[in-house]
C-alpha atoms as a PDB file:
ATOM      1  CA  UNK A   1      15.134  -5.124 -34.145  1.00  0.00           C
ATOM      2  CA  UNK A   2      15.537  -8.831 -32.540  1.00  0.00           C
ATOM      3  CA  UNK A   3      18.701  -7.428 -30.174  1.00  0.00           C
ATOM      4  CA  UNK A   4      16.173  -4.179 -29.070  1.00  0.00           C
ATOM      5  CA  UNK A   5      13.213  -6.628 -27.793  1.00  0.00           C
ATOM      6  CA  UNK A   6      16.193  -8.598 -26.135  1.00  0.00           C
ATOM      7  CA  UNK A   7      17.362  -5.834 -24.222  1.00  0.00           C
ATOM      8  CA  UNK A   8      13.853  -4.379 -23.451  1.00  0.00           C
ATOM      9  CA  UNK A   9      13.502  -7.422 -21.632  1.00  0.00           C
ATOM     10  CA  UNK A  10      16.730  -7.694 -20.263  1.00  0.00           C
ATOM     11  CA  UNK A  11      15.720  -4.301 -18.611  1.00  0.00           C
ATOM     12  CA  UNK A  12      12.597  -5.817 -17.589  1.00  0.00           C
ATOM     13  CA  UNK A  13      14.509  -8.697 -15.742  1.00  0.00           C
ATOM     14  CA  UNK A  14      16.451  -6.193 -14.372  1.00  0.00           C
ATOM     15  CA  UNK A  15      13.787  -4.665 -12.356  1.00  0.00           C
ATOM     16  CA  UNK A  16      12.362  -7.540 -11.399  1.00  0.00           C
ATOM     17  CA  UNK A  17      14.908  -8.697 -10.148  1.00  0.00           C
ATOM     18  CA  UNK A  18      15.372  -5.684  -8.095  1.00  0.00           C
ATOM     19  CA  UNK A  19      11.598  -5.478  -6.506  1.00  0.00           C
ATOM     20  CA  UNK A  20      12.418  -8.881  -6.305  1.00  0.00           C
ATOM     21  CA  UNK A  21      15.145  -8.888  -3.769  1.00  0.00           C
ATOM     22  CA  UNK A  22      14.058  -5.786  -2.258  1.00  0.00           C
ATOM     23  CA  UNK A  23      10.702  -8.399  -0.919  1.00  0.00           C
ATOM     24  CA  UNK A  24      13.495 -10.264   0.481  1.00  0.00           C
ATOM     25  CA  UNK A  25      12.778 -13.082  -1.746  1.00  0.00           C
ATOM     26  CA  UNK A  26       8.941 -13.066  -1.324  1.00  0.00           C
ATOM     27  CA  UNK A  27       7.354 -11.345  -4.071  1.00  0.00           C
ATOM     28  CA  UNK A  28       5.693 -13.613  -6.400  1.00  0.00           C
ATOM     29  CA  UNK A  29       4.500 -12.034 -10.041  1.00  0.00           C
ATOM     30  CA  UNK A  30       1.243 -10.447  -8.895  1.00  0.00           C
ATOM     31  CA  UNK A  31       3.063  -8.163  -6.447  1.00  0.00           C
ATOM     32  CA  UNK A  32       5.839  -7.681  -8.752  1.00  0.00           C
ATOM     33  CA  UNK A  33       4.025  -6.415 -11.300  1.00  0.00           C
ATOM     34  CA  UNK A  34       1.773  -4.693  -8.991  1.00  0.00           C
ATOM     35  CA  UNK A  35       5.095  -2.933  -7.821  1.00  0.00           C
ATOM     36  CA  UNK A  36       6.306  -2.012 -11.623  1.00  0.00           C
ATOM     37  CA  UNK A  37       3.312  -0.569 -12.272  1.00  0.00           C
ATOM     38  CA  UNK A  38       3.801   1.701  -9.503  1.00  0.00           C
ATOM     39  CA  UNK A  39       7.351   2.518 -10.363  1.00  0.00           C
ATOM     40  CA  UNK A  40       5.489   3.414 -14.102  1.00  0.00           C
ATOM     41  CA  UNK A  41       6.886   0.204 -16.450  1.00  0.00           C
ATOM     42  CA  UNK A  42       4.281  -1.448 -17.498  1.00  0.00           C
ATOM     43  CA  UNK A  43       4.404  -5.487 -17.385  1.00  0.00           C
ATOM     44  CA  UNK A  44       1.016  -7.683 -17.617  1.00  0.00           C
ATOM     45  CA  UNK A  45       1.218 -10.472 -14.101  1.00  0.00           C
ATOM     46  CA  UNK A  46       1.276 -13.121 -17.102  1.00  0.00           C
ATOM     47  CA  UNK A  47       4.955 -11.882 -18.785  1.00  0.00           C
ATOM     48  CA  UNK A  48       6.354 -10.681 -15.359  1.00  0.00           C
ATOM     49  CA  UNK A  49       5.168 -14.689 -14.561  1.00  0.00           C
ATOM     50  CA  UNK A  50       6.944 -16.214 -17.644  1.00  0.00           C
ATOM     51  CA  UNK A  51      10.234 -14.169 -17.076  1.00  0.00           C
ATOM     52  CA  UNK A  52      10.544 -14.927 -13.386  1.00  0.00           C
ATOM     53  CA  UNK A  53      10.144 -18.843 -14.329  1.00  0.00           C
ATOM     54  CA  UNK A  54      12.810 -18.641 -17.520  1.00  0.00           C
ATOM     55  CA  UNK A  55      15.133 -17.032 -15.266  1.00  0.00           C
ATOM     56  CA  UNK A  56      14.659 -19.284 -11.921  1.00  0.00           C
ATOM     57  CA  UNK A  57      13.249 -16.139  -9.679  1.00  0.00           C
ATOM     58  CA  UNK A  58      10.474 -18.336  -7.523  1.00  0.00           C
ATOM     59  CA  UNK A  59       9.148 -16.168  -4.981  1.00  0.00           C
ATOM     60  CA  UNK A  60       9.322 -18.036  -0.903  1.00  0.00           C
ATOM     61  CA  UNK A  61       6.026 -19.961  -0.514  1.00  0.00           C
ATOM     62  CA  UNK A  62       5.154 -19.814   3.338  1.00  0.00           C
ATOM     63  CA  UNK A  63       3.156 -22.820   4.831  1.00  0.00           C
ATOM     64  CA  UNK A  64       0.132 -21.346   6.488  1.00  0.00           C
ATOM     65  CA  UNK A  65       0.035 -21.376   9.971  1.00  0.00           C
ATOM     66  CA  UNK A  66      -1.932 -24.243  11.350  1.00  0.00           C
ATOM     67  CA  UNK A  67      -3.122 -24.406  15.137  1.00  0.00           C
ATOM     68  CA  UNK A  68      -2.524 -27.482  16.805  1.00  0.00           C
ATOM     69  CA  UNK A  69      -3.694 -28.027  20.162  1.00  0.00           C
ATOM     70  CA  UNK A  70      -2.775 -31.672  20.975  1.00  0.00           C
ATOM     71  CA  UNK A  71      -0.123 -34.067  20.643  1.00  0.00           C
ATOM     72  CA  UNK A  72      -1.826 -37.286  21.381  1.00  0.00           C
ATOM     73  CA  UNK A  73       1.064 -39.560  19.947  1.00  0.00           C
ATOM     74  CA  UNK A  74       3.362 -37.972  22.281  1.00  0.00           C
ATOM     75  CA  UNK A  75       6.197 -40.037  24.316  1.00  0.00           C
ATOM     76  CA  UNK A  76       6.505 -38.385  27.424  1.00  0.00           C
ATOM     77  CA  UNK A  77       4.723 -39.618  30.303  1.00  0.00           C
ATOM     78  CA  UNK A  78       1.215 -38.121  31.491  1.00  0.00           C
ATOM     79  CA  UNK A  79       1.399 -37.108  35.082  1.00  0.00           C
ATOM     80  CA  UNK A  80      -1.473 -38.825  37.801  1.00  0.00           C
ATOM     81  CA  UNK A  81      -5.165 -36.904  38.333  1.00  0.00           C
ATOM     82  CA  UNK A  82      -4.535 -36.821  41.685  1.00  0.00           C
ATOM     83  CA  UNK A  83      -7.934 -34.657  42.039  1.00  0.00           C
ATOM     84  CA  UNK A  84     -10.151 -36.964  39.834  1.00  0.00           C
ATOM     85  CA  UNK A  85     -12.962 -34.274  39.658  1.00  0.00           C
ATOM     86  CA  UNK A  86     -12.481 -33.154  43.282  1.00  0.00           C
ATOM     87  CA  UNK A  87     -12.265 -29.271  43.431  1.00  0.00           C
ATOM     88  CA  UNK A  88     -13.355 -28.868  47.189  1.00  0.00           C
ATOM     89  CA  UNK A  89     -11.020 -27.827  49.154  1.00  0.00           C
ATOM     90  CA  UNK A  90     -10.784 -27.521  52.963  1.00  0.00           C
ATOM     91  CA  UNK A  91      -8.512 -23.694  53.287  1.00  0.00           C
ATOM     92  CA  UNK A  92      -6.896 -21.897  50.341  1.00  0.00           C
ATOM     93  CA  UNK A  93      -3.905 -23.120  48.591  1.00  0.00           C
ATOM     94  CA  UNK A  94      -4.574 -26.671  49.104  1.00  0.00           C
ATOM     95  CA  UNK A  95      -5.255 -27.484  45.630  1.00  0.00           C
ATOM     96  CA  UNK A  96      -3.893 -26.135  42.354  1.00  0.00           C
ATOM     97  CA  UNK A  97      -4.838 -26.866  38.598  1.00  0.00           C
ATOM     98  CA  UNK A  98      -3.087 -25.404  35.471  1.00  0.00           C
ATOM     99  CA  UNK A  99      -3.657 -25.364  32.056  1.00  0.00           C
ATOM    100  CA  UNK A 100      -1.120 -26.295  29.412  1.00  0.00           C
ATOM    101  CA  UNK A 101       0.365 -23.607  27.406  1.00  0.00           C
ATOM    102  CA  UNK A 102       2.630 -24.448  24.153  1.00  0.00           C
ATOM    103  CA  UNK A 103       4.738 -22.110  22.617  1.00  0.00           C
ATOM    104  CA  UNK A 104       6.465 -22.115  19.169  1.00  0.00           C
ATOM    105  CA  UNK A 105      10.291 -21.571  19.097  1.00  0.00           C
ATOM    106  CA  UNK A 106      13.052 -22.351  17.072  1.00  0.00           C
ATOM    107  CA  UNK A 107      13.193 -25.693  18.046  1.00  0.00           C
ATOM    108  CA  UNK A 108       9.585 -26.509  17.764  1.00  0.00           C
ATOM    109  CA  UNK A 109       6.197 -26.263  20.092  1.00  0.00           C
ATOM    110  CA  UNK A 110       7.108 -26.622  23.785  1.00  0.00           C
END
């Protein structure tokens, strides 16, 4: 009887494994078992949990995104105000402002 609840769970691995790796690596146990439930095996979050941790299946834990707006330990150097508050200007095109815009890429926020 011992070698039947063995394989039972063996199975059970089994498709865990599979949902698993078909999250690409992201599925923790309440989506897992969510997911066997819809495929009609029935698995409680709790044992789905336990199996995943005695066989080393950890789902990818994302940091959450966090919005940053300035850098004010930065290095580089900070260019002159050469308007110092004056916006008046005598024809069009004489004076431009901008605003900084930072963008996330591979290599970090630029």
């Amino acid at each position: 009887m011992h070698d039947v609840v063995n394989e039972k769970e063996q199975e059970l691995v089994e498709q865990i494994k599979e949902v698993y790796e078909q999250s690409k690596c992201r599925y923790g146990s309440p989506r897992i078992s969510f997911e066997l439930e819809e495929r009609g095996i029935r698995a409680s979050r709790p044992r789905v949990a336990r199996l995943m941790q005695n066989h080393h299946i950890q789902s990818i834990i994302r940091k959450k995104y966090r919005v940053r707006t300035t850098d004010s330990s930065h290095t580089y150097t900070i260019a002159d105000n050469h308007l110092a508050g004056d916006f008046q200007a005598v024809r069009p095109a004489e004076k431009w402002v901008s605003d900084l815009t930072y963008i996330r890429t591979g290599e970090g926020w630029l």
